[in-house]
N, C-alpha and C. Protein backbone atom coordinates (compact mmCIF):
# COMPACT_ATOMS: atom_id res chain seq x y z
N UNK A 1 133.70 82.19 101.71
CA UNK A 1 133.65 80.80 102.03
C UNK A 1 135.07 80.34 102.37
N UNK A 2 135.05 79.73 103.33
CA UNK A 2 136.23 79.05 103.82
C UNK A 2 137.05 77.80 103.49
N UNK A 3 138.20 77.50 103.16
CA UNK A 3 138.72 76.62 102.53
C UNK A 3 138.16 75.33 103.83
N UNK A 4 137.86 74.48 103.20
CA UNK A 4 136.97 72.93 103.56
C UNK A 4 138.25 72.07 104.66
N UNK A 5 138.21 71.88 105.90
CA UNK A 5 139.09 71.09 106.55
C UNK A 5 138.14 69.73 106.30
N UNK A 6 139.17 68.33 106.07
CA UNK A 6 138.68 67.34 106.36
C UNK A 6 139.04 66.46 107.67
N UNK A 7 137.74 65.80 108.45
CA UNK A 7 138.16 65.19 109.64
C UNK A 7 139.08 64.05 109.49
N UNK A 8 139.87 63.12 110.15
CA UNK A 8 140.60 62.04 109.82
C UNK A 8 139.84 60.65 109.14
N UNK A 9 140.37 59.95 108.15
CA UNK A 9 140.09 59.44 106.97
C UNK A 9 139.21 58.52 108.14
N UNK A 10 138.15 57.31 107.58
CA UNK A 10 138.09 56.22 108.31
C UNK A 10 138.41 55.18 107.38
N UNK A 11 138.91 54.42 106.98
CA UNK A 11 139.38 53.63 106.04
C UNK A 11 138.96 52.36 106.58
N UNK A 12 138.16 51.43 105.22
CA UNK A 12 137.93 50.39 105.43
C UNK A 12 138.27 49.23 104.00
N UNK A 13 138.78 48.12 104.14
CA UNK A 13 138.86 47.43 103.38
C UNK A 13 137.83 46.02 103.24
N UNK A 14 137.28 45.96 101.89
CA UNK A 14 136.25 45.41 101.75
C UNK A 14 136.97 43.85 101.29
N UNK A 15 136.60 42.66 102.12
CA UNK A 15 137.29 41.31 101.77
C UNK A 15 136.87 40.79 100.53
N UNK A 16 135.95 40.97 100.33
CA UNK A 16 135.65 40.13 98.75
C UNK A 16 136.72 40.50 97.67
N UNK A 17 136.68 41.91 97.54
CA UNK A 17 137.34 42.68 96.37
C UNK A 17 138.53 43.47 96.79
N UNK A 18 138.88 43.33 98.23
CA UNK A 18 140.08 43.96 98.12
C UNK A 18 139.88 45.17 98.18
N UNK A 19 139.44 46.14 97.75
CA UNK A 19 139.42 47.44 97.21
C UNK A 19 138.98 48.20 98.94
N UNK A 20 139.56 49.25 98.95
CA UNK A 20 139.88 49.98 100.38
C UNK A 20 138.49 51.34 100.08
N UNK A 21 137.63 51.80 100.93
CA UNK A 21 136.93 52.92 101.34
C UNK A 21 137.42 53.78 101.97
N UNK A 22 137.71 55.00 102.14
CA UNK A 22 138.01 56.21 102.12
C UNK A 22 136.50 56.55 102.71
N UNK A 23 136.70 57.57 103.95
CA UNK A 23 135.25 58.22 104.11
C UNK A 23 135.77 59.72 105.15
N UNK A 24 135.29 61.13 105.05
CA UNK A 24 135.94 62.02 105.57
C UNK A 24 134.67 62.91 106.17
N UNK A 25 134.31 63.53 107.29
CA UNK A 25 133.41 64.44 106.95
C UNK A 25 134.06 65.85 106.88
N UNK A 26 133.04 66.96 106.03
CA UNK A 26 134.15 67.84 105.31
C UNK A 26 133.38 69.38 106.87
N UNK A 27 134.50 70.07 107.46
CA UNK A 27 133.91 70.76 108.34
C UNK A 27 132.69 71.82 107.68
N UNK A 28 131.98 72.24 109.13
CA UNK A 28 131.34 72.86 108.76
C UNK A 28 130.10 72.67 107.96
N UNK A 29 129.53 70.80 107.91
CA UNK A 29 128.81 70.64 107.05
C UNK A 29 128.42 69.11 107.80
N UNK A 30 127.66 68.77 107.44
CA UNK A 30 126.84 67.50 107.56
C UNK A 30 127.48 66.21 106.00
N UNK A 31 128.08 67.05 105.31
CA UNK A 31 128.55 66.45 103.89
C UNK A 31 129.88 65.17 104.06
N UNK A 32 129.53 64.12 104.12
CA UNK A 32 130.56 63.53 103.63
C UNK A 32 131.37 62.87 102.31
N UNK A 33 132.74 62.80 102.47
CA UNK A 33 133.40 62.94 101.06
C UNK A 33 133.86 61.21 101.44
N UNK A 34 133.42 60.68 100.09
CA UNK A 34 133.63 59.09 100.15
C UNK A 34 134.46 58.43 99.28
N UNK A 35 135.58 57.90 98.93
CA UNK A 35 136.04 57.28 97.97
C UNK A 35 136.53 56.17 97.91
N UNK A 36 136.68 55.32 97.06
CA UNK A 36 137.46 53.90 96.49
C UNK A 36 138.82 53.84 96.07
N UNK A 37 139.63 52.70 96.31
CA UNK A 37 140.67 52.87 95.24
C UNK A 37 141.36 50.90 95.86
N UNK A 38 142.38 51.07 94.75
CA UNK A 38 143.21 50.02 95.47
C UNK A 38 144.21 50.04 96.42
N UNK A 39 144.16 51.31 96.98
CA UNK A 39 145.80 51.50 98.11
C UNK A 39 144.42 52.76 98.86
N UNK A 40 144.67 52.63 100.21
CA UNK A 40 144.19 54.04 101.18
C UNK A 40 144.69 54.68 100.78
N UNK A 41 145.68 55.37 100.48
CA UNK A 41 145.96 56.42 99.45
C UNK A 41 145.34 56.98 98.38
N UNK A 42 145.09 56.23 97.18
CA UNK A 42 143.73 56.01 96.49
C UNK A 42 142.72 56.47 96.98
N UNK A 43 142.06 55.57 97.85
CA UNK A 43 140.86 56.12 98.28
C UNK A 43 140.79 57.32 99.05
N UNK A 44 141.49 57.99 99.83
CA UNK A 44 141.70 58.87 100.63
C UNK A 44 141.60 60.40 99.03
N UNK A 45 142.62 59.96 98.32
CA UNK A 45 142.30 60.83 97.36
C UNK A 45 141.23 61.36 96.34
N UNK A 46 141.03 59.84 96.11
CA UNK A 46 139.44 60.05 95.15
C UNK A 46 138.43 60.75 96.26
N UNK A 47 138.36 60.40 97.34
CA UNK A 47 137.44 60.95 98.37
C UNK A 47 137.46 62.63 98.03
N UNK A 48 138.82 63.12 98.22
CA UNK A 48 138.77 64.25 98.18
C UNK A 48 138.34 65.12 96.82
N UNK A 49 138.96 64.45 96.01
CA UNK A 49 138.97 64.84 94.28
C UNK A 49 137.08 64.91 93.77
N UNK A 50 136.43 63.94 94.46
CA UNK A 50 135.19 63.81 94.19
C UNK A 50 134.44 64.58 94.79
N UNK A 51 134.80 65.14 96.45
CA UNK A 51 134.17 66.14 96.79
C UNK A 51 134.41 67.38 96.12
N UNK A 52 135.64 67.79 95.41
CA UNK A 52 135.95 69.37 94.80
C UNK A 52 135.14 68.92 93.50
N UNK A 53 134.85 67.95 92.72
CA UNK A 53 134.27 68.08 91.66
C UNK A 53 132.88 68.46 91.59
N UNK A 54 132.20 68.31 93.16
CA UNK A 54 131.14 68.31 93.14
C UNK A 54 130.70 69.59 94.03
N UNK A 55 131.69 70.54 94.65
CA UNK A 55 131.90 70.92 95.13
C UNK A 55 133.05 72.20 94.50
N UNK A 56 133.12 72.82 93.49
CA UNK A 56 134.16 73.55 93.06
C UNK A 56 134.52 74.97 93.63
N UNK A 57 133.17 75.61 94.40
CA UNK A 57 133.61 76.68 94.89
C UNK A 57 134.07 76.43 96.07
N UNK A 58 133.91 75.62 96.77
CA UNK A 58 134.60 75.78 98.12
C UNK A 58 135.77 75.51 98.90
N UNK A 59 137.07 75.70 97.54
CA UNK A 59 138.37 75.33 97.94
C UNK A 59 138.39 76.92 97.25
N UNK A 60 137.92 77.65 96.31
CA UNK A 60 138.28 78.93 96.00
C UNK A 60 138.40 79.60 97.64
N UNK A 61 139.31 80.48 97.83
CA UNK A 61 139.36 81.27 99.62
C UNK A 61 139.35 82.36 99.18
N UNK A 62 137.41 82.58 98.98
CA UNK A 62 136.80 83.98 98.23
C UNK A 62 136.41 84.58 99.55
N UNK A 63 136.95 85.62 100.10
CA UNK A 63 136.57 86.57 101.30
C UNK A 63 134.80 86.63 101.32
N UNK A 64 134.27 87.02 102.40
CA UNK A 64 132.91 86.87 102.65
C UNK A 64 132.41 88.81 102.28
């Protein structure tokens, strides 16, 4: 399995609350990785952090 490229972030900030969306799709997959935070940074990260949690083998670069 191949280490996971992500496409470029789309970042959106929500007016009520302030709080910024993070959204990526991860190659090779129909799967997208979504996250929250208070800075695009934040969210850009939780995006990612939440896809490996849910997702743990596919940052291992285990030969086929």
């Amino acid at each position: 399995m191949a280490v996971p490229t992500f496409s470029a972030p789309v970042i959106t900030q929500d007016g009520v609350t302030g709080l910024y969306h993070a959204s990526f799709t991860v190659s090779d997959t129909d799967v997208k990785a979504e996250g929250v935070g208070d800075t695009p940074y934040q969210a850009k990260r939780h995006a990612v952090v939440t896809y490996r949690k849910a997702n743990p083998l596919a940052f291992l670069d285990i030969p086929a």
